[in-house]
Structures are given as structure tokens and as C-alpha cells.
C-alpha atoms as a PDB file:
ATOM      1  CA  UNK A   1     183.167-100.047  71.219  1.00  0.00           C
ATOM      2  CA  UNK A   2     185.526-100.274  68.520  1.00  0.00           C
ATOM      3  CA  UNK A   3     186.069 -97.476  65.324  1.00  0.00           C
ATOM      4  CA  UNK A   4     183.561 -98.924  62.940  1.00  0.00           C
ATOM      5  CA  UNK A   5     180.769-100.333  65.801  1.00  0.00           C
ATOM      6  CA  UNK A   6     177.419 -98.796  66.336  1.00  0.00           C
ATOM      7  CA  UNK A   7     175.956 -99.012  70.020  1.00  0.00           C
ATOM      8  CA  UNK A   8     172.449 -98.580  70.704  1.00  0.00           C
ATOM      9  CA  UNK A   9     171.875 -98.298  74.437  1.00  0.00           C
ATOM     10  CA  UNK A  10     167.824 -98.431  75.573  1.00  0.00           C
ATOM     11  CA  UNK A  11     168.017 -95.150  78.526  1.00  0.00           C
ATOM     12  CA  UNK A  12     164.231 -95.470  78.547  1.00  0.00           C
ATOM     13  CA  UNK A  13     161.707 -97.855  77.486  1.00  0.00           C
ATOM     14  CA  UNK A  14     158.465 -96.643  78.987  1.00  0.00           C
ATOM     15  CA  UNK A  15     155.488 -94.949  77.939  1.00  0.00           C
ATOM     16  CA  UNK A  16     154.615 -91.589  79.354  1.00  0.00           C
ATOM     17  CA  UNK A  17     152.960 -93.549  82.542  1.00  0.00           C
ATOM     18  CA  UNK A  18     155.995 -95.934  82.695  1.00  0.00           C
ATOM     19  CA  UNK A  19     155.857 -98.993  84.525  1.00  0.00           C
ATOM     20  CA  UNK A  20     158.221 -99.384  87.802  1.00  0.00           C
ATOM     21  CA  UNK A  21     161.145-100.811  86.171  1.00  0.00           C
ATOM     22  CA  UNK A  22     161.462 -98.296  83.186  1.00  0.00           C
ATOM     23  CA  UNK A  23     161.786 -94.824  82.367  1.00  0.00           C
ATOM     24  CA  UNK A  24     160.327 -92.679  79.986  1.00  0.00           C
ATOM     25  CA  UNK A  25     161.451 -92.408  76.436  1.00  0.00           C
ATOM     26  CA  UNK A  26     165.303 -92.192  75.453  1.00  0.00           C
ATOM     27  CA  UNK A  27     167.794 -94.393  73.410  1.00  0.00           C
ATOM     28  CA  UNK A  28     171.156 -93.634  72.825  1.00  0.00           C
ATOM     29  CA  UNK A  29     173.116 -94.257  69.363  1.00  0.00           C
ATOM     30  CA  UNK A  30     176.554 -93.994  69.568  1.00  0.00           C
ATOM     31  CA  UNK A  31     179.101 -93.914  66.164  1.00  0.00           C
ATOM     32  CA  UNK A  32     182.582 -92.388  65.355  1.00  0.00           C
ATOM     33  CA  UNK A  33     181.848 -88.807  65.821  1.00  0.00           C
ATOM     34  CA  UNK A  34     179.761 -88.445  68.816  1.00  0.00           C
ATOM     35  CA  UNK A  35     175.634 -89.623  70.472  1.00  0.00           C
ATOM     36  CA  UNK A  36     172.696 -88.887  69.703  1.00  0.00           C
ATOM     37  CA  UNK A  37     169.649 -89.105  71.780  1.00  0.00           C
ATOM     38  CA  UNK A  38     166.144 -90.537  70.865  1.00  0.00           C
ATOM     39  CA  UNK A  39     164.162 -88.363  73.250  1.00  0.00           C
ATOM     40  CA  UNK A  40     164.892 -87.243  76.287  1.00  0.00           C
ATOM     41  CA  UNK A  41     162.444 -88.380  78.807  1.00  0.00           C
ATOM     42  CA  UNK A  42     162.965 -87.973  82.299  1.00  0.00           C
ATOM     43  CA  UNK A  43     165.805 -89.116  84.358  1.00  0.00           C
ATOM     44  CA  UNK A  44     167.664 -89.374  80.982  1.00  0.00           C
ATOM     45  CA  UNK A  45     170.867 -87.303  82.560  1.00  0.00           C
ATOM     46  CA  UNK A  46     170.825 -90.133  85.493  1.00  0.00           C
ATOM     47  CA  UNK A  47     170.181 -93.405  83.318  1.00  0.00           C
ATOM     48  CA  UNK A  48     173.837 -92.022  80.886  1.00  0.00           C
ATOM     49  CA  UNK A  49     175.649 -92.013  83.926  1.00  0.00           C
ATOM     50  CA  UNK A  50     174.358 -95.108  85.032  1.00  0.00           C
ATOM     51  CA  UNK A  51     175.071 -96.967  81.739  1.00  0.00           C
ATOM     52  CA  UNK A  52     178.537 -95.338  81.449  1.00  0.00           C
ATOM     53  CA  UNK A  53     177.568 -93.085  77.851  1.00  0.00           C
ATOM     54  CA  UNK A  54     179.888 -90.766  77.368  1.00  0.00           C
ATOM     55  CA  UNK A  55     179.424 -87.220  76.265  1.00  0.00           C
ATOM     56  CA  UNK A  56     182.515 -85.983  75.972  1.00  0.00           C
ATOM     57  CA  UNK A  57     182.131 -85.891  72.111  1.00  0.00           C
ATOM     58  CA  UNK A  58     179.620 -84.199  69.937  1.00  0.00           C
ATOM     59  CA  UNK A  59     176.003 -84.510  71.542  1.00  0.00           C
ATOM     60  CA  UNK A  60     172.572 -84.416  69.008  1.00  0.00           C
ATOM     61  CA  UNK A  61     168.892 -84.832  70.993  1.00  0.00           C
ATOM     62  CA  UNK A  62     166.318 -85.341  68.485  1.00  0.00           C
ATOM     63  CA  UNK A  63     163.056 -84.740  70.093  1.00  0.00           C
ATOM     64  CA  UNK A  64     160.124 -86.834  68.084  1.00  0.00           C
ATOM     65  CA  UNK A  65     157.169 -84.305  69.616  1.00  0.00           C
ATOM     66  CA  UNK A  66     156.120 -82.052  72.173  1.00  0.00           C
ATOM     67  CA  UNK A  67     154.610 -84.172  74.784  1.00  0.00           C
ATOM     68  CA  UNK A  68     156.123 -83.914  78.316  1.00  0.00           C
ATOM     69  CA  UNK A  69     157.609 -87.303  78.294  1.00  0.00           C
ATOM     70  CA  UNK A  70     159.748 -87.033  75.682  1.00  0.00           C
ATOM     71  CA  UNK A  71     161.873 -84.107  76.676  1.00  0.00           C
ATOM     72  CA  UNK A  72     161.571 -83.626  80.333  1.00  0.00           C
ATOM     73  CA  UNK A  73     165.263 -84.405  80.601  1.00  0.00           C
ATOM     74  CA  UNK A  74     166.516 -82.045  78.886  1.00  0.00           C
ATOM     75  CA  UNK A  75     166.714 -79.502  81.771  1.00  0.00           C
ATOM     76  CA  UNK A  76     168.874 -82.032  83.892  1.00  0.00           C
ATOM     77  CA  UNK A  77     170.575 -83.024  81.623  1.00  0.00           C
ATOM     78  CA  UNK A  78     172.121 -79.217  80.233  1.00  0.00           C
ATOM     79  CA  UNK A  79     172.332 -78.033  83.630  1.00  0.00           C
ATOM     80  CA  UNK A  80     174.719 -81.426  84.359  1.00  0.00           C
ATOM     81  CA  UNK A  81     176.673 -80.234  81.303  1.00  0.00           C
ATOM     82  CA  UNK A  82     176.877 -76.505  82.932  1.00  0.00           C
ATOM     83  CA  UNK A  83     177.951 -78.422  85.988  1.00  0.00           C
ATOM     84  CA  UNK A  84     180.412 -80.268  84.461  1.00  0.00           C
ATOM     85  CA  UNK A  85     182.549 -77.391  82.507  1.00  0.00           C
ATOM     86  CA  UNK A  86     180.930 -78.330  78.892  1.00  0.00           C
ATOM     87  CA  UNK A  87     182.497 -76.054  76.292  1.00  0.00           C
ATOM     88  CA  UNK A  88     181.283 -77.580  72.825  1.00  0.00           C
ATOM     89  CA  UNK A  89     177.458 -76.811  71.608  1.00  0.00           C
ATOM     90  CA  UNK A  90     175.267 -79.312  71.534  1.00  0.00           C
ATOM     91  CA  UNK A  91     172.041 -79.128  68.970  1.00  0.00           C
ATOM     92  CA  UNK A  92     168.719 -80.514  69.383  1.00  0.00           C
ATOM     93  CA  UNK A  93     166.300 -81.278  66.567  1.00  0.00           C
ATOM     94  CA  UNK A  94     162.780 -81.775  66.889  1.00  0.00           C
ATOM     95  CA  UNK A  95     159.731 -80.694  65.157  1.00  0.00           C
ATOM     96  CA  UNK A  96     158.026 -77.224  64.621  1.00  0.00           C
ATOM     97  CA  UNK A  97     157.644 -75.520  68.351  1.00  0.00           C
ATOM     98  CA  UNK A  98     160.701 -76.923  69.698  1.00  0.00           C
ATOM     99  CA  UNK A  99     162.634 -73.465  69.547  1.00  0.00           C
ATOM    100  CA  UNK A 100     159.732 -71.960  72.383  1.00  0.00           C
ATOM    101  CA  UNK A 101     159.809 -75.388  74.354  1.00  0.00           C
ATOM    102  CA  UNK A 102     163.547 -75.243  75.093  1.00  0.00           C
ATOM    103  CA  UNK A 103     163.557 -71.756  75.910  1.00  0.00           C
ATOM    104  CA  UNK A 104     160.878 -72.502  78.225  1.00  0.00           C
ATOM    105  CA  UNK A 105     162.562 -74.857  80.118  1.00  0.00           C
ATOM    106  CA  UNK A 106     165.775 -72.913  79.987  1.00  0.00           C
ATOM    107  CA  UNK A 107     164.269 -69.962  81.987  1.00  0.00           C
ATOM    108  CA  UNK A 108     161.945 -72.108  83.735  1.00  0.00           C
ATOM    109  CA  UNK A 109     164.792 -74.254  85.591  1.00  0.00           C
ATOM    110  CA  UNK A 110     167.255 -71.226  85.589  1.00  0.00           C
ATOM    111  CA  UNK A 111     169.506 -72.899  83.378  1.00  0.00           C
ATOM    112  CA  UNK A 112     172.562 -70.508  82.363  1.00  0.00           C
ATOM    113  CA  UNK A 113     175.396 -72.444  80.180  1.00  0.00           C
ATOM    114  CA  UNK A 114     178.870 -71.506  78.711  1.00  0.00           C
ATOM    115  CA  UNK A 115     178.378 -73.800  75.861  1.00  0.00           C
ATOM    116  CA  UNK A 116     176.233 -73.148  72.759  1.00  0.00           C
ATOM    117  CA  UNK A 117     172.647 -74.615  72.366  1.00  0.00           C
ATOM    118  CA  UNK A 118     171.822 -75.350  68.637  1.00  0.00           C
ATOM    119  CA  UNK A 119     167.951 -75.805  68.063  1.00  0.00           C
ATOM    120  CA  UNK A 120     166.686 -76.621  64.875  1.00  0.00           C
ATOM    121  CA  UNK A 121     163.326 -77.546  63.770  1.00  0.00           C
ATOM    122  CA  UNK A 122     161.909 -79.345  60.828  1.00  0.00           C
ATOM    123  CA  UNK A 123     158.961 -80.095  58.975  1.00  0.00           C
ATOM    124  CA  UNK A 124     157.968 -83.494  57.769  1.00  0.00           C
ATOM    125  CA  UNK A 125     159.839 -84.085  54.601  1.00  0.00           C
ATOM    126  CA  UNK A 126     163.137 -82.489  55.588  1.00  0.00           C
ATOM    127  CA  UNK A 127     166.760 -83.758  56.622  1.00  0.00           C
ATOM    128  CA  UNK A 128     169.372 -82.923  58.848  1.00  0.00           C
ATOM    129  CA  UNK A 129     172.965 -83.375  57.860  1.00  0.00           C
ATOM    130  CA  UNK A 130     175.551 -84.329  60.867  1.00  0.00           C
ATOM    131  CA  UNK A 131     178.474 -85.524  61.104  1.00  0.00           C
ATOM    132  CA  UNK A 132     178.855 -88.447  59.535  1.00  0.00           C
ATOM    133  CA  UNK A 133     175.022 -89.384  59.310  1.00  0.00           C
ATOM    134  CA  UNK A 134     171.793 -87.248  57.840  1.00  0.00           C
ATOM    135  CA  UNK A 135     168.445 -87.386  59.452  1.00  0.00           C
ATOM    136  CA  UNK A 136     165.281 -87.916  57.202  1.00  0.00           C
ATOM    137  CA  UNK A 137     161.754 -87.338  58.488  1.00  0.00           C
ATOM    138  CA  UNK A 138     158.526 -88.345  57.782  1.00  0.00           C
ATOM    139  CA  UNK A 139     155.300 -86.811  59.707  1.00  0.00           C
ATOM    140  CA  UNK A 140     153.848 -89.316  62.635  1.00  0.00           C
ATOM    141  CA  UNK A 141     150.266 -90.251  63.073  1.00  0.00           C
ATOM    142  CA  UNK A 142     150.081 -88.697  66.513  1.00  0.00           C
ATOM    143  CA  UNK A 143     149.732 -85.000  68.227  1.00  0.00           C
ATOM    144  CA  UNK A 144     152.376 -82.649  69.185  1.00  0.00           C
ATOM    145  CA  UNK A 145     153.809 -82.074  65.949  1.00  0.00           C
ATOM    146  CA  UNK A 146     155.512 -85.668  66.263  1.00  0.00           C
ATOM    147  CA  UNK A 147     158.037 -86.891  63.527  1.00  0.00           C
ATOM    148  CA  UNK A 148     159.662 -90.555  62.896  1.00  0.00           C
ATOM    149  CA  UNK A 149     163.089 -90.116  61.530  1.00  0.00           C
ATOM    150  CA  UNK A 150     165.820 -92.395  59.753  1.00  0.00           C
ATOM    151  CA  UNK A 151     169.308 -92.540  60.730  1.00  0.00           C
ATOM    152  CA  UNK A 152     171.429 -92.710  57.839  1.00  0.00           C
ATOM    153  CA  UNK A 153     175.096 -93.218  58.013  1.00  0.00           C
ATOM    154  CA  UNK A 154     177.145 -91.706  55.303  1.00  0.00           C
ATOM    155  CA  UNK A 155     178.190 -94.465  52.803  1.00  0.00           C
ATOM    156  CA  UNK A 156     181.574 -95.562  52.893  1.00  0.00           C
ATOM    157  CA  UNK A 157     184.422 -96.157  50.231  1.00  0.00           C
ATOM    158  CA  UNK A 158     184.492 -98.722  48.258  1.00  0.00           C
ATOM    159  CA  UNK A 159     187.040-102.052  49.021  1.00  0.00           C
ATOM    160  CA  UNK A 160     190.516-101.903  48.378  1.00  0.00           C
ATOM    161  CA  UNK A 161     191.329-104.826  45.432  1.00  0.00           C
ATOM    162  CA  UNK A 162     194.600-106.190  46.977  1.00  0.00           C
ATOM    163  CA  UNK A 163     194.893-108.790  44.631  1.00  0.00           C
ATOM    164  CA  UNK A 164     194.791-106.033  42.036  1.00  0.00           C
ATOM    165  CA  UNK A 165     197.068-103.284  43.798  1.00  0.00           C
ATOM    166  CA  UNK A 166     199.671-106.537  43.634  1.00  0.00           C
ATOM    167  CA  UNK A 167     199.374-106.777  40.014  1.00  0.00           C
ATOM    168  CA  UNK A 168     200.011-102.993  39.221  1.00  0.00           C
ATOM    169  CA  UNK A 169     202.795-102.668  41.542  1.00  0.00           C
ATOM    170  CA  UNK A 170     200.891-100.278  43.709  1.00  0.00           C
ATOM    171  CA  UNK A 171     202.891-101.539  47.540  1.00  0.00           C
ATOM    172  CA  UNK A 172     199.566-101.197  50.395  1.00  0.00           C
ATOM    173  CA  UNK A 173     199.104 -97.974  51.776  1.00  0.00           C
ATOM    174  CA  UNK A 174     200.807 -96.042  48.810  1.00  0.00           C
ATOM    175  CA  UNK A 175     198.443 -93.635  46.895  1.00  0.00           C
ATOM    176  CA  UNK A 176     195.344 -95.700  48.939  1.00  0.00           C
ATOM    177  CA  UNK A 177     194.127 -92.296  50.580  1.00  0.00           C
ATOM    178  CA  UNK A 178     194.231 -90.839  46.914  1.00  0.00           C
ATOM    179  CA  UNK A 179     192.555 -93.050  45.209  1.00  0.00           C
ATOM    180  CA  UNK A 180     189.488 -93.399  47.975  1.00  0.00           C
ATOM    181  CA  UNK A 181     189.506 -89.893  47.478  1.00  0.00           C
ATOM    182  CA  UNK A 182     188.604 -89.801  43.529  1.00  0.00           C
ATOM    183  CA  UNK A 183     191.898 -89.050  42.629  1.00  0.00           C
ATOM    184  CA  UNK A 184     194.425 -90.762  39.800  1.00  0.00           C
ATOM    185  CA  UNK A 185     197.747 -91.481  40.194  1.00  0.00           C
ATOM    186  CA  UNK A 186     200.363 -91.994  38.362  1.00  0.00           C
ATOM    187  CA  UNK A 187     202.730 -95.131  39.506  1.00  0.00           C
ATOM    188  CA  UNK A 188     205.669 -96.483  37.800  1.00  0.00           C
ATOM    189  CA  UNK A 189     204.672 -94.105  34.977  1.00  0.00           C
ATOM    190  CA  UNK A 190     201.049 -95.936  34.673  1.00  0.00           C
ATOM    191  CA  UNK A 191     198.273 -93.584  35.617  1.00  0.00           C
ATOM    192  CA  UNK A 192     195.744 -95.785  37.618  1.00  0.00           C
ATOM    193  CA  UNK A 193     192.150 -94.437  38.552  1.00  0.00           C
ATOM    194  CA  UNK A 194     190.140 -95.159  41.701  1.00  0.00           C
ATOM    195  CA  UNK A 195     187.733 -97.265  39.628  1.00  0.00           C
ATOM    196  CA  UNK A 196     190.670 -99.631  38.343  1.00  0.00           C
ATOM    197  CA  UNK A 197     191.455-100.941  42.059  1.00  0.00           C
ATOM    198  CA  UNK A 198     188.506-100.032  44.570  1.00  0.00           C
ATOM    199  CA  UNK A 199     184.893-101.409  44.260  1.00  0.00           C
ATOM    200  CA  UNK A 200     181.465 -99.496  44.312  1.00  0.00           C
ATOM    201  CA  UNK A 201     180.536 -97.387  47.273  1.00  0.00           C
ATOM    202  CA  UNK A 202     178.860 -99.293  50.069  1.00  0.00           C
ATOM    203  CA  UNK A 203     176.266 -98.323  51.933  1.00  0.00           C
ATOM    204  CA  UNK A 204     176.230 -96.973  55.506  1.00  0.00           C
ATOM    205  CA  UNK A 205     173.764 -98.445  58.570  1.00  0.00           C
ATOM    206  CA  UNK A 206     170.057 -97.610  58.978  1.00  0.00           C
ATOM    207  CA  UNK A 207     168.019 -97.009  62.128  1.00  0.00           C
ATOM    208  CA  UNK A 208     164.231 -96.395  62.364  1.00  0.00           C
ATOM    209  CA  UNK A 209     162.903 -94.323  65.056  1.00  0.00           C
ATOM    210  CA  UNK A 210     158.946 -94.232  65.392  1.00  0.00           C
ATOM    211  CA  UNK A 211     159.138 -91.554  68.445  1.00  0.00           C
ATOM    212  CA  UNK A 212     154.912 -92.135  69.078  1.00  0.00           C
ATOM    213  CA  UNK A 213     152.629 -92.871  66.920  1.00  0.00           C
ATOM    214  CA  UNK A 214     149.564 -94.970  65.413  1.00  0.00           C
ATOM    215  CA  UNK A 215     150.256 -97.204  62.364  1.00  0.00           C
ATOM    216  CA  UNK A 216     151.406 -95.246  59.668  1.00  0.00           C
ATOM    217  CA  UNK A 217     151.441 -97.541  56.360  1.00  0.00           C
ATOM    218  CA  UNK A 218     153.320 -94.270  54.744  1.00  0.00           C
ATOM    219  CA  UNK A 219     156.704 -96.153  56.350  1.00  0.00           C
ATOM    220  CA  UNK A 220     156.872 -98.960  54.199  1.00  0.00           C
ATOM    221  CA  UNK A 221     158.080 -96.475  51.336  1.00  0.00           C
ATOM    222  CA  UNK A 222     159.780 -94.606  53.478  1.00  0.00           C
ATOM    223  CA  UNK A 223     161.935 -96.966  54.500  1.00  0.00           C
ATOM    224  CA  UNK A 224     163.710 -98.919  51.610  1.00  0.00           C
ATOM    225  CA  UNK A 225     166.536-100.564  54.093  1.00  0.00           C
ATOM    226  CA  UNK A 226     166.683-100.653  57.754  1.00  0.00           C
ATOM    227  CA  UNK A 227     169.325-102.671  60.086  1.00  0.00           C
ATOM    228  CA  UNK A 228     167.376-101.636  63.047  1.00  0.00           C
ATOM    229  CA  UNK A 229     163.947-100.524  63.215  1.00  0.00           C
ATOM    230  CA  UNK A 230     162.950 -99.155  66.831  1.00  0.00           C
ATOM    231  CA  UNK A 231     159.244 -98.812  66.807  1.00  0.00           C
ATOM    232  CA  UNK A 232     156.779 -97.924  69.592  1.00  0.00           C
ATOM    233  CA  UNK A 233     154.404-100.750  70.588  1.00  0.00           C
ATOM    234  CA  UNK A 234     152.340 -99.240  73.638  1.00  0.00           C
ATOM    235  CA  UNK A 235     149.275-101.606  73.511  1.00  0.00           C
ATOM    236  CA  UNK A 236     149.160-105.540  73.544  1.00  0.00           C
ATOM    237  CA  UNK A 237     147.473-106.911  70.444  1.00  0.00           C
ATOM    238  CA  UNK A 238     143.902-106.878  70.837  1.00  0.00           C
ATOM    239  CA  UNK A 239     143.698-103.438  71.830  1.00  0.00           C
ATOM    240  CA  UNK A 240     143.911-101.366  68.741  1.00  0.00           C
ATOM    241  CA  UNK A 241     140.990 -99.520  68.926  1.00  0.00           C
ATOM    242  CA  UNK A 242     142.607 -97.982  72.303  1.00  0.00           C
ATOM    243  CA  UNK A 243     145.824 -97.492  69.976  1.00  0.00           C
ATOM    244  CA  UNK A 244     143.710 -95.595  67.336  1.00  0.00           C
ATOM    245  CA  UNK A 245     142.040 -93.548  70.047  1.00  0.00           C
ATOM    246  CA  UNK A 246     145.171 -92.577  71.899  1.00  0.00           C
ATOM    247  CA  UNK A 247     147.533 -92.731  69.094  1.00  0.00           C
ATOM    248  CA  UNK A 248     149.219 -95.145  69.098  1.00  0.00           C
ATOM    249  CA  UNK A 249     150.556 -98.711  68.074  1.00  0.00           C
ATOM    250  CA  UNK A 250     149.970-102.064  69.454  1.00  0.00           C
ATOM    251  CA  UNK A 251     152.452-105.081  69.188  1.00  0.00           C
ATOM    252  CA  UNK A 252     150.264-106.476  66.594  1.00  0.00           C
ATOM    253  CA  UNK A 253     150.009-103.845  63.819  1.00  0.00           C
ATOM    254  CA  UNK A 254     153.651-103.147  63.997  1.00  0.00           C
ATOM    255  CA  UNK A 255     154.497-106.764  63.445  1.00  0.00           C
ATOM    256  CA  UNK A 256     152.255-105.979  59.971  1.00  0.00           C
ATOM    257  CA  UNK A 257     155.054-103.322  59.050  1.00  0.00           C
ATOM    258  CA  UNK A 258     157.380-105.315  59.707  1.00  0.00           C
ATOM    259  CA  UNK A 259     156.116-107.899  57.394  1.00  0.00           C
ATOM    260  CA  UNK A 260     156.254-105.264  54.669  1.00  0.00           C
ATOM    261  CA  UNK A 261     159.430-104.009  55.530  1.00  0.00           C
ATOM    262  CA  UNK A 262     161.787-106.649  56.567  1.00  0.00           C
ATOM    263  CA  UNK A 263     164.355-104.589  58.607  1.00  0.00           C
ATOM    264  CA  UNK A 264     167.185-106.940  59.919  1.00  0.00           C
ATOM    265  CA  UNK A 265     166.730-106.149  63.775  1.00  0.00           C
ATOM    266  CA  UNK A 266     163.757-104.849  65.347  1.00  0.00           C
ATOM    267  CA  UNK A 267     163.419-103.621  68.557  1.00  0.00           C
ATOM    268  CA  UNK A 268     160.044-102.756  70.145  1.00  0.00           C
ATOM    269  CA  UNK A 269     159.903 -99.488  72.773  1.00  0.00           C
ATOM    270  CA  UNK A 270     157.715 -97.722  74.434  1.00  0.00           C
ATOM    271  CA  UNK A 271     156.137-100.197  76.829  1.00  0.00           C
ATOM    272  CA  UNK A 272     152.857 -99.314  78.624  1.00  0.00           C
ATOM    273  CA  UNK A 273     151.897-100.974  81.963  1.00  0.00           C
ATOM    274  CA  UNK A 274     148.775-102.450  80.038  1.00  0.00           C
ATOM    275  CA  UNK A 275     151.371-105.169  78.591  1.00  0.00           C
ATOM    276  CA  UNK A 276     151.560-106.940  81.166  1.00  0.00           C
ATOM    277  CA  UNK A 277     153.318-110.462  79.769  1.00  0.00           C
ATOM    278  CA  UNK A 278     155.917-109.663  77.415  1.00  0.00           C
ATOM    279  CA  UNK A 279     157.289-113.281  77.116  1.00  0.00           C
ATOM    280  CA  UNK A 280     153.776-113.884  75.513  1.00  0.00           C
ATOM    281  CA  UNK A 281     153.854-110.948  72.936  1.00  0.00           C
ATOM    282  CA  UNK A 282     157.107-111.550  72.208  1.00  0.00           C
ATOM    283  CA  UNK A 283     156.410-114.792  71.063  1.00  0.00           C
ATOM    284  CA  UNK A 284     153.777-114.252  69.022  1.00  0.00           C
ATOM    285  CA  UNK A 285     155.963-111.061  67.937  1.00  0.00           C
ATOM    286  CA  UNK A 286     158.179-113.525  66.902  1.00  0.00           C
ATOM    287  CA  UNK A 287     156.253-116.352  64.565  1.00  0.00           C
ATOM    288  CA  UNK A 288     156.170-113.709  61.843  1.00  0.00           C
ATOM    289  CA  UNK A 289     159.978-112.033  62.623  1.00  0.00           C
ATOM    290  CA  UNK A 290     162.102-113.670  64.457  1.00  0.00           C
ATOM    291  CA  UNK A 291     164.526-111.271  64.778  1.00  0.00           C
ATOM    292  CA  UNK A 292     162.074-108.996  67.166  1.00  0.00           C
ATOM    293  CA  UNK A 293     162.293-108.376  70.981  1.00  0.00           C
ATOM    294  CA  UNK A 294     161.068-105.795  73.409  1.00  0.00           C
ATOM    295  CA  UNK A 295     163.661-102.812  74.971  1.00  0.00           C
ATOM    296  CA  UNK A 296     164.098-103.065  78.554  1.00  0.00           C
ATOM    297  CA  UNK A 297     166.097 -99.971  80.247  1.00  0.00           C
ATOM    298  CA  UNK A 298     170.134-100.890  80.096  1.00  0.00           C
ATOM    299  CA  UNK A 299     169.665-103.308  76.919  1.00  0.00           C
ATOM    300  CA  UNK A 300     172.418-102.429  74.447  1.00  0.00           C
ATOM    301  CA  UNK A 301     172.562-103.709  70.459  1.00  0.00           C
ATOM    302  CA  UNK A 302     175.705-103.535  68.275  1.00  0.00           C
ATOM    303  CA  UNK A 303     175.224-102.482  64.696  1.00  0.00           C
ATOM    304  CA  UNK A 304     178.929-103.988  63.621  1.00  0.00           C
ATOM    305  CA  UNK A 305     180.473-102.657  60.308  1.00  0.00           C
ATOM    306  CA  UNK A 306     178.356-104.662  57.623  1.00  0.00           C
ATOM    307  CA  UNK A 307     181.211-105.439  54.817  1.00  0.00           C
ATOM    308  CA  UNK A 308     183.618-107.135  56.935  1.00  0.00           C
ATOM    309  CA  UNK A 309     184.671-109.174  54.143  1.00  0.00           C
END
């Protein structure tokens, strides 16, 4: 994983009766400054190790809701940091009731750390700023308090005109810092400001995460711009009224957002046992969005830096 990279690693692709060859819920994003965690089903703490994710820097867990499956790894997984001399906090953000679910399991498992254990909770409607990304959420159409959330990197400086730093004498990597900083400065008695060399800001990288829920048409203006969209798709298509009973999607009415919202990758989670040929919904996934295919536990994506030239 290089500086600028984005690595989304699938720890858990099942539903919260997983099939044999997945676990339950958890992805892991990792960028500059640290991971975060898309749930924390169980055996989470196991599948990191497995697939080599370090968490040596700064570790978020966002928690979508408060049903079983979708945090049960979180007492394995902070007792394995206990165990393994963690001394920086880690937080975990989740909806409204996550504060009494964490203690729970904290005295429940006898959990006692040296490290710090941030909770926060949110209502639907409000952010989270971290480091180097913000969190947006919008309320899901499913119980447990659940939330879907955007990742949104920060945006990044504008380009560096070289052709242009030539032409006012300015030699590369003198007063660069300065000027990506808002600053002027003055060079061979000329004072040159940022907006005479480097271009408009640019945009950082996107990623949808539906944690569980029904169809929610509230998503398509939520979500102007998305490089990845990671939505649950429990049921096979044919089965919505199951989906709307259960809440819940099938592979079929996501495949309708999608239409609406043309994200550039999308990646379908959550996998019941009831789908039970994937190379069939995949397909027909596909001849409306190509760029769609189902999570399986150890896949990994790379979100590359998107203004490589």
C-alpha cells in the first residue's frame, strides 16, 4: 500500500446466519492515518490477523446498529489489544445506545485495558470528523437504531503548474509548501499567490456503507459522488417481500440505486445462505452496472489516488 492508496479489505461478508465460508459483518478501510472498521462481527480480531491489517496506527470501528452480528467482535478484538501492550485510544462510533452496549461487553468479558476507549454516538444527520476523513450519516430503514454512513476523504490541494513555476522563476520545491498552504510569496521581488501557480482544490475519495437495511430511496440525494458504494444485498431478486419483512435488501432493488446513483465501484455484502448462485446474480447484477460484484471474505479493492495526472 503506497502513501496516496486506499485498501478496502472484505473481514466479513455474511449475514447474521452466515454461510460456511464467511463471517459476519466487517470491512476494513485503510488510508494515510490509520483503519477503520465497518462493523465488527464476530471473529473480526482473527480474520485482521489472518489478512495481515495492521493496527499499529490509529483504529476507528463504526458500528451501523445494535444487532449482535455487527459488533460481537469487539470484545476479542480490545482484549487482543490489552494483550498486545496497546497504548493509543481507539474510538468507536455507532448510533444512539452504543455507549451502554460497549460497556456491557466490557464488564461482561472482563475486559480491563491501558489504552483509552473513545465512544461516540450519533443521530441520523450528523458527522464525525477524523483524521483526514469526516463521516456523514443518514438514518437506515432497519431496527436497532441502524445508520448508513459516507466516507469522505478530506480534499486535497490543488496541482502544482510546473510549466508556470518555470516561467516565474519559482525553482521546484521552493515556496511549494507555502503556497499549498494559502500563503504569498514574494520571489525575485514578484509577490506570487497560490492561485497564480496551483489549480482548484480536488476532491478526496468516497465510500458508501449501507450497514443493514431495506431500500432506502433517501440515498440517491444523499449521495452526490461515490467511488465505492458497499451495499448490503441479503436476498436474491425475487424475494423482496422477505427483504421488506426482515429489513432488508435484495440484489435486485439495490441494482435500482445504483441506476440512480452511478457510483464507480460497487461492491455487494452481506450475503445470506438463501443466495445460493452468485455467478447468476452477479450477472444479472451486472447487465445494468458492470462495474458490480459480490464480497467474499479476504477480497481486497484499491481506491488509487484519482488525479494522477
Amino acid at each position: 500500500m503506497n502513501g496516496s492508496e486506499i485498501t478496502i479489505t472484505v473481514l466479513g461478508s455474511g449475514s447474521a446466519v452466515p454461510a460456511i465460508d464467511r463471517q459476519q459483518s466487517c470491512i476494513a478501510l485503510r488510508h494515510q492515518k490509520g483503519l477503520i472498521l465497518f462493523d465488527c462481527g464476530e471473529g473480526s480480531q482473527y480474520a485482521l490477523r489472518k489478512y495481515r491489517i495492521s493496527t499499529r496506527k490509529e483504529v476507528v470501528i463504526w458500528i451501523s446498529h445494535l444487532h449482535s452480528d455487527h459488533f460481537l467482535g469487539l470484545p476479542g478484538l480490545l482484549a487482543s489489544f490489552e494483550l498486545l501492550n496497546r497504548e493509543d485510544p481507539i474510538t468507536i462510533i455507532g448510533p444512539q445506545g452504543l455507549h451502554q452496549t460497549v460497556q456491557n461487553l466490557v464488564l461482561a468479558n472482563y475486559i480491563r485495558t491501558n489504552y483509552e476507549i473513545h465512544v461516540v454516538e450519533l443521530e441520523a444527520g450528523q458527522s464525525f470528523q477524523g483524521s483526514g476523513y469526516r463521516l456523514e450519516t443518514i438514518k437506515a430503514h432497519h431496527e436497532a437504531n441502524a445508520l448508513s454512513v459516507l466516507w469522505i476523504e478530506d480534499n486535497f490541494p490543488g496541482k502544482v503548474d510546473i510549466a508556470k513555476l518555470d516561467d516565474m522563476g519559482i525553482k521546484p520545491g521552493s515556496h511549494i509548501s507555502e503556497l499549498q498552504e494559502g500563503k504569498s510569496v514574494e520571489v525575485n521581488g514578484k509577490i506570487i499567490h497560490p492561485e497564480d501557480i496551483i489549480g482548484k482544490e480536488r476532491r478526496g475519495r468516497i465510500v458508501f456503507y449501507s450497514g443493514d437495511t431495506a431500500y432506502n430511496e433517501r440515498l440517491v440525494n444523499f449521495i452526490h459522488t461515490c467511488d465505492l458504494l458497499i451495499h448490503e444485498s441479503t436476498y436474491p431478486a425475487g424475494m423482496e417481500e422477505l427483504a421488506e419483512e426482515r429489513s432488508h435488501s435484495t440484489v435486485s432493488q439495490v441494482m435500482e440505486l445504483v441506476k440512480q446513483i452511478n457510483p464507480a465501484q460497487v461492491l455487494l455484502t452481506h450475503i445470506s445462505p438463501r443466495i445460493q448462485d452468485s455467478k447468476k446474480e452477479i450477472l444479472q447484477a451486472k447487465k445494468s452496472f458492470d462495474q458490480v460484484d459480490f464480497a467474499y471474505d479476504g477480497m481486497e479493492l484499491y481506491l488509487e489516488y484519482p488525479y494522477r495526472d
